[in-house]
C-alpha atoms as a PDB file:
ATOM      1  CA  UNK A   1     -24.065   8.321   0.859  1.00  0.00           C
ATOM      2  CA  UNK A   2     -26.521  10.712  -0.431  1.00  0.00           C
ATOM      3  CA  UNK A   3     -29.688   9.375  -1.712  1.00  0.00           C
ATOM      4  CA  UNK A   4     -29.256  10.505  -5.472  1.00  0.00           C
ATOM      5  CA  UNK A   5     -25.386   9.097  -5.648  1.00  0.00           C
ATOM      6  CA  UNK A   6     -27.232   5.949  -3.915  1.00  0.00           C
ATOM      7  CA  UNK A   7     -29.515   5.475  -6.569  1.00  0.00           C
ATOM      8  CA  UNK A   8     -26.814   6.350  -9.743  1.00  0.00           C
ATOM      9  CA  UNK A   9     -24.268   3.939  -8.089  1.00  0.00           C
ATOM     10  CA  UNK A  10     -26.706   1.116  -7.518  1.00  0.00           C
ATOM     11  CA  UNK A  11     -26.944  -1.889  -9.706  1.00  0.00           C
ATOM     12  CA  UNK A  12     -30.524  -3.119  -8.794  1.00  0.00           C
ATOM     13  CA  UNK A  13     -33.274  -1.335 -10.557  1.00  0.00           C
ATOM     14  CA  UNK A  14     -35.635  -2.868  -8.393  1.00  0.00           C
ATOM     15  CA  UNK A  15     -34.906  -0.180  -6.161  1.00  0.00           C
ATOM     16  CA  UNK A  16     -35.054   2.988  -7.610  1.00  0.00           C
ATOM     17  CA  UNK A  17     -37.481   1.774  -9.716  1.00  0.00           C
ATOM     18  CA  UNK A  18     -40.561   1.405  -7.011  1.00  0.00           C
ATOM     19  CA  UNK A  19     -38.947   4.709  -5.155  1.00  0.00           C
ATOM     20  CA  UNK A  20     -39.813   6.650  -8.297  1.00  0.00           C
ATOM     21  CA  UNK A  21     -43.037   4.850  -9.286  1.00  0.00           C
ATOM     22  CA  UNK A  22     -44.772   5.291  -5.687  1.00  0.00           C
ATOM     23  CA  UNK A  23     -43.523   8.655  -5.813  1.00  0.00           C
ATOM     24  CA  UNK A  24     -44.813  10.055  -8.340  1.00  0.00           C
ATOM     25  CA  UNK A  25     -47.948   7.908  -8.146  1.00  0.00           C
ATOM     26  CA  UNK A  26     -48.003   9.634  -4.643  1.00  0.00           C
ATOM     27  CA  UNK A  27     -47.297  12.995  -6.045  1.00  0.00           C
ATOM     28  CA  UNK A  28     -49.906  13.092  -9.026  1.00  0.00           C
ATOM     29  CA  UNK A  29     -52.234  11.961  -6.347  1.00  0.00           C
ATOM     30  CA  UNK A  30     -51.583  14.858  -4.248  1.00  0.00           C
ATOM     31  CA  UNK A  31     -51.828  17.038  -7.521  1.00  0.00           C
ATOM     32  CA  UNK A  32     -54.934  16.186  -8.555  1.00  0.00           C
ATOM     33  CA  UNK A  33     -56.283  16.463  -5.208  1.00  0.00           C
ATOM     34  CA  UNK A  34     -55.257  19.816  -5.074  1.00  0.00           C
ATOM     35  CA  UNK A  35     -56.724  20.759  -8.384  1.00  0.00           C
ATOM     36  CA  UNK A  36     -59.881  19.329  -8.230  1.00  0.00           C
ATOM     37  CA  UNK A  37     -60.763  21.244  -4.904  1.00  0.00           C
ATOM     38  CA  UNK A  38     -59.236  24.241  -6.224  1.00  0.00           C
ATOM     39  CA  UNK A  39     -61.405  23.432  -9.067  1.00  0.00           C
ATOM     40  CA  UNK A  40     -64.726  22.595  -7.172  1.00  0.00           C
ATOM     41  CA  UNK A  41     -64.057  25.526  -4.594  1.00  0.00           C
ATOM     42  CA  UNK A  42     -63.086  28.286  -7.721  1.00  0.00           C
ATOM     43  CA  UNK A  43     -65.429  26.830 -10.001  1.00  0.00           C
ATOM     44  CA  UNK A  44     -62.990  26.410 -12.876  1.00  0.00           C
ATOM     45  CA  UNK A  45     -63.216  23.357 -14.491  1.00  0.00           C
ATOM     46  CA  UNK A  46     -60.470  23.640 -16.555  1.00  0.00           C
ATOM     47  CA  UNK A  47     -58.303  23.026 -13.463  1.00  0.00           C
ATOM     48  CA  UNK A  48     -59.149  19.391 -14.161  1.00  0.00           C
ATOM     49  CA  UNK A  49     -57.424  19.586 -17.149  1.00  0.00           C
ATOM     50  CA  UNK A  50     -54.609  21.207 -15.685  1.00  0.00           C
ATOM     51  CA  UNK A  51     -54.313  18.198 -13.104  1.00  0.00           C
ATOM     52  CA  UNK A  52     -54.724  15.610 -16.156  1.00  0.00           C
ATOM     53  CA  UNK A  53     -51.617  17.445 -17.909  1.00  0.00           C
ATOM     54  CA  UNK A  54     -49.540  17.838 -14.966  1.00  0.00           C
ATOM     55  CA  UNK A  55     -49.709  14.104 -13.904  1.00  0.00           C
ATOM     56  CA  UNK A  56     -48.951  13.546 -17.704  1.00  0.00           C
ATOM     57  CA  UNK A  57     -45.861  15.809 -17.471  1.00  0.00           C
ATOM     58  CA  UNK A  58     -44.750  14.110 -13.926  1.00  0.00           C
ATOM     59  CA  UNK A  59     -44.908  10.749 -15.624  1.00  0.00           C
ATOM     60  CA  UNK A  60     -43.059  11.538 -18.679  1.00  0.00           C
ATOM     61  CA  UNK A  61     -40.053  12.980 -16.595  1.00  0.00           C
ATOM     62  CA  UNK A  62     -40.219  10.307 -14.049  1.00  0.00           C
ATOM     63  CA  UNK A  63     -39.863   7.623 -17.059  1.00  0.00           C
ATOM     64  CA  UNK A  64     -36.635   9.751 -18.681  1.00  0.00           C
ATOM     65  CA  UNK A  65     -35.455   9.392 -15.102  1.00  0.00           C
ATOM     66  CA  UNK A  66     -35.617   5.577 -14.907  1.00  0.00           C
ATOM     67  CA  UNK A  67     -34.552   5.234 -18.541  1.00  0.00           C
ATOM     68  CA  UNK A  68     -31.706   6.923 -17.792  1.00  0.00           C
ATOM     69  CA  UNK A  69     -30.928   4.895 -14.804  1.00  0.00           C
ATOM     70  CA  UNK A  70     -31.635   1.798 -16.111  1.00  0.00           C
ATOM     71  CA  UNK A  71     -30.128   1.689 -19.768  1.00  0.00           C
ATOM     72  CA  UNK A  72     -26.482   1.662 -18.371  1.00  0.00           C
ATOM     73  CA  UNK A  73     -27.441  -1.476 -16.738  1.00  0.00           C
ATOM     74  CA  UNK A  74     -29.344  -3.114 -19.565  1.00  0.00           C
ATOM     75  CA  UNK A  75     -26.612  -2.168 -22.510  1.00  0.00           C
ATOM     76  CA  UNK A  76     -23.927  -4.308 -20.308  1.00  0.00           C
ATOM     77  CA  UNK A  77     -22.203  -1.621 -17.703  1.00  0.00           C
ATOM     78  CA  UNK A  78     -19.151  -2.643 -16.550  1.00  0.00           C
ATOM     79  CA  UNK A  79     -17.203  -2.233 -13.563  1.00  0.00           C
ATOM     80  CA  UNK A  80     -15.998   1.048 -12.874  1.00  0.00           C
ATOM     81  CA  UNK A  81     -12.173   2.648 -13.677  1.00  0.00           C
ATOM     82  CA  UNK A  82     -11.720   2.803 -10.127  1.00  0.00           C
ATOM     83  CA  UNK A  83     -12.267  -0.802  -9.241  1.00  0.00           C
ATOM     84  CA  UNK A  84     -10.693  -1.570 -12.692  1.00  0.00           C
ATOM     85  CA  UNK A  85      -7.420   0.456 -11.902  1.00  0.00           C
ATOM     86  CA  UNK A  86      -7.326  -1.430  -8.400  1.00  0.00           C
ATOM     87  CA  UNK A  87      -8.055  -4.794 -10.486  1.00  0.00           C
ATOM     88  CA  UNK A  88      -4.531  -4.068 -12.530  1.00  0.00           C
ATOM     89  CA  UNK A  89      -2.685  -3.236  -9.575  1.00  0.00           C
ATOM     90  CA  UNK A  90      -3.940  -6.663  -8.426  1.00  0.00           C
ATOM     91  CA  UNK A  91      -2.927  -8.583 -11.077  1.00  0.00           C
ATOM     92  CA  UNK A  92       0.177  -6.651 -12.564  1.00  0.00           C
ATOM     93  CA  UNK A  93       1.536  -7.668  -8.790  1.00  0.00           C
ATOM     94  CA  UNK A  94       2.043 -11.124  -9.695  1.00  0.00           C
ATOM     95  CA  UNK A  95       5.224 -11.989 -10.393  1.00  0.00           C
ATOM     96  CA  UNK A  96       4.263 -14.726 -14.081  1.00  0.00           C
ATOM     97  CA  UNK A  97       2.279 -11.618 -15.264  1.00  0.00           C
ATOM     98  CA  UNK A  98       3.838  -8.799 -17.391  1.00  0.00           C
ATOM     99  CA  UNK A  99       1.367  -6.502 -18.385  1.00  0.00           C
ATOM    100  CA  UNK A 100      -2.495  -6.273 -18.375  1.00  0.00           C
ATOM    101  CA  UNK A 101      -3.410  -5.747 -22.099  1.00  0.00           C
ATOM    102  CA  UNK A 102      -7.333  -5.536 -21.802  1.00  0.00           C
ATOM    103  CA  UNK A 103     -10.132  -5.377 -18.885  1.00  0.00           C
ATOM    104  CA  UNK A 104     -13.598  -6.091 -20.140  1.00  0.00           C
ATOM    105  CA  UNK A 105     -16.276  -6.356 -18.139  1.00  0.00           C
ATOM    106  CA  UNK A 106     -20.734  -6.536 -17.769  1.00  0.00           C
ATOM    107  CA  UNK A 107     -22.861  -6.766 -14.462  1.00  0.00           C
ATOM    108  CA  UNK A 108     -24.946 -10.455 -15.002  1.00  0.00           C
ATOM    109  CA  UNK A 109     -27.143  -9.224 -12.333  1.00  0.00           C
ATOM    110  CA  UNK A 110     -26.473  -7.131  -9.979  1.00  0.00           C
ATOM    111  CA  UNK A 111     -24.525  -8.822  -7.470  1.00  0.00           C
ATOM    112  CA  UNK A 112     -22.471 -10.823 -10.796  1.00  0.00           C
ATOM    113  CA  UNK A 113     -19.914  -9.690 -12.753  1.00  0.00           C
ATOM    114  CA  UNK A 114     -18.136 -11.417 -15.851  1.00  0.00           C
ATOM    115  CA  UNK A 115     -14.365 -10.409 -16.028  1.00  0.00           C
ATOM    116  CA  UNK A 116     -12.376 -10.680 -18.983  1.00  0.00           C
ATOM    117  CA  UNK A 117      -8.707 -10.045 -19.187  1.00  0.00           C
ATOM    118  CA  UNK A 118      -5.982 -10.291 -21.700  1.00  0.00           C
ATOM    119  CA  UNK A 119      -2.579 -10.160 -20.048  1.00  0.00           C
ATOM    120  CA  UNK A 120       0.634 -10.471 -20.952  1.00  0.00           C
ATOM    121  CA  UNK A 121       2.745 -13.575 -19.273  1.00  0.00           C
ATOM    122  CA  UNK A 122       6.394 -14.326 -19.025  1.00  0.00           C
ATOM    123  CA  UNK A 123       7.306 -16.108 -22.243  1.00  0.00           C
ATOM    124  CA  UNK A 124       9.499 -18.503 -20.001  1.00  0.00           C
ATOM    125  CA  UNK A 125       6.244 -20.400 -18.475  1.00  0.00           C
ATOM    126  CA  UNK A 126       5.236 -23.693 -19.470  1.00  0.00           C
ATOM    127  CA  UNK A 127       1.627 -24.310 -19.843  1.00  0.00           C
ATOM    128  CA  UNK A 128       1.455 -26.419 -16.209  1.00  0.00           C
ATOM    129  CA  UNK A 129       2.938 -23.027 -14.858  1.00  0.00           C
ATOM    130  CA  UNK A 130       0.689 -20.862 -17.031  1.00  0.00           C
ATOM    131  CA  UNK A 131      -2.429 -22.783 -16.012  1.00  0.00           C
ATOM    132  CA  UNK A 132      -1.208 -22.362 -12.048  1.00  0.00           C
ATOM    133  CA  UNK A 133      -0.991 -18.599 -12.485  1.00  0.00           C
ATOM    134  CA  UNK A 134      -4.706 -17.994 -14.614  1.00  0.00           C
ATOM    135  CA  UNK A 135      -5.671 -20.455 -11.210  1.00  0.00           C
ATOM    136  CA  UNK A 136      -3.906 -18.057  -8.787  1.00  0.00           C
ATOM    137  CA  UNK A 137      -4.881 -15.356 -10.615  1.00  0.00           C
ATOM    138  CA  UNK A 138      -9.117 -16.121 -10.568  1.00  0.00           C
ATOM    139  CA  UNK A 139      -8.655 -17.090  -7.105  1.00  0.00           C
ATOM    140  CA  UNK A 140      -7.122 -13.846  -5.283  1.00  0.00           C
ATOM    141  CA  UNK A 141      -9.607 -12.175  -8.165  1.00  0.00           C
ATOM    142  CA  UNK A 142     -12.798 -13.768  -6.317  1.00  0.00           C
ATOM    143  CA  UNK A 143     -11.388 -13.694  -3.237  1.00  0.00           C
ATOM    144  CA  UNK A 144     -10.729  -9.798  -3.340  1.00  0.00           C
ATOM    145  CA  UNK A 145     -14.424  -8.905  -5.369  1.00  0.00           C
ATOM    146  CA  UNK A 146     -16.967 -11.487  -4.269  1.00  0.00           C
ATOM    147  CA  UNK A 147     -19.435  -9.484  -6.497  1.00  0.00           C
ATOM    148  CA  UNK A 148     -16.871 -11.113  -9.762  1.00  0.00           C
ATOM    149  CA  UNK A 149     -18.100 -14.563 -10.107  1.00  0.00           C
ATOM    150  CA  UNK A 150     -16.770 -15.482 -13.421  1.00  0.00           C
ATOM    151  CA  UNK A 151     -13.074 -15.071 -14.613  1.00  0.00           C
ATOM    152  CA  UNK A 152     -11.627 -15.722 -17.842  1.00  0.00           C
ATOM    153  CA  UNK A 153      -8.326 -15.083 -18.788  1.00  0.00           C
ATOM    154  CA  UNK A 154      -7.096 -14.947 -22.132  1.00  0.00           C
ATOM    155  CA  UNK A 155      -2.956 -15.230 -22.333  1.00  0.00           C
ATOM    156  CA  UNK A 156      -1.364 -12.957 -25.133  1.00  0.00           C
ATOM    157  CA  UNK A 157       2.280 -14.105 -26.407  1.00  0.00           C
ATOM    158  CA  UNK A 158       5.091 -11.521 -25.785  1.00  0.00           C
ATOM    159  CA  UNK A 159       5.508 -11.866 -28.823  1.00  0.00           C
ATOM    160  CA  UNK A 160       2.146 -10.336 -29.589  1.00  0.00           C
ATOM    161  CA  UNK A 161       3.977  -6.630 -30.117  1.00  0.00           C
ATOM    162  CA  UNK A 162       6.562  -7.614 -32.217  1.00  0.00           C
ATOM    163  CA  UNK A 163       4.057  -9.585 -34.418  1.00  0.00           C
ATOM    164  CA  UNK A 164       2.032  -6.308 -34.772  1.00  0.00           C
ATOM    165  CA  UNK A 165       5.061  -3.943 -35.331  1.00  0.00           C
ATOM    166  CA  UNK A 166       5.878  -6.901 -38.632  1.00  0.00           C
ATOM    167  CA  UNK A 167       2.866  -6.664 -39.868  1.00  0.00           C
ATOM    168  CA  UNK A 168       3.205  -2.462 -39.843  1.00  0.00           C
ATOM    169  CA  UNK A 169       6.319  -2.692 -41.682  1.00  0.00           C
ATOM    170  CA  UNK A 170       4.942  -6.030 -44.301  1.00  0.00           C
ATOM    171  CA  UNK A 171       1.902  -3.766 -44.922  1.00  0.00           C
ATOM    172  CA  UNK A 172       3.848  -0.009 -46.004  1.00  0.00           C
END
């Protein structure tokens, strides 16, 4: 994987963030070296100031950089459509669940995830049966994504749709 993708894709700002600050602490080192023996050797003092700037400027993009990175991760990112198509696939394969209404989800840290679903279950099952399946359900969940430590599961009625489509008609 290419080191950029690496760094977008990864969920531990530890990381990235000590690659970029030793960078560009290494790289407005290197600046102001050259500068300042440009600036000794031309005698031009103002490319001091230069160096002082340019450091400035390196700093200020190197922070949009790990704002950028990190805010995803700090405003609750989730997991992403692919793993969250593969996730329905999963679970819309059991044979007590009817449809996957909702997938919410937020890294804890960045090797936990909270999962929430809302899903859809044959009206048929009793709540034994219903309990067995959320069970079955978490387990092949965890089992599958070891980075998903928590699952909860909340059960919609089948009824949930017809409920709605009353309501439309009680309320025109």
């Amino acid at each position: 994987m290419p080191w950029w993708k690496a760094i977008v894709k990864s969920k531990d700002p530890s990381g990235f963030l000590v690659l970029f600050e030793d960078g560009a602490a290494v790289l407005g080192l290197v600046i102001v070296f050259v500068l300042m023996v440009l600036s000794h050797n031309l005698n031009m003092p103002f490319l001091d100031g230069l160096a002082s700037v340019l450091v400035g400027v390196l700093l200020i993009f190197v922070s949009f950089i790990l704002a950028r990175e990190s805010r995803s991760l700090l405003m609750g990112e989730g997991l992403s459509p692919e793993t969250q198509k593969r996730l329905k696939e999963l679970i819309e394969a059991d044979e007590d669940v009817i449809e996957v209404k909702s997938i919410l989800s937020t890294y804890q840290s960045p090797k936990e995830v909270l999962l929430i679903l809302i899903l859809t279950f044959h009206a048929e099952l009793d709540t034994e049966n219903l309990t067995a399946a959320i069970d079955r359900l978490r387990e092949d969940i965890k089992r599958k994504y070891e980075i998903i430590r928590f699952v909860i599961v909340q059960p919609q009625s089948v009824n949930a749709k017809e409920n709605e489509k009353s309501k439309d008609i009680f309320l025109e």
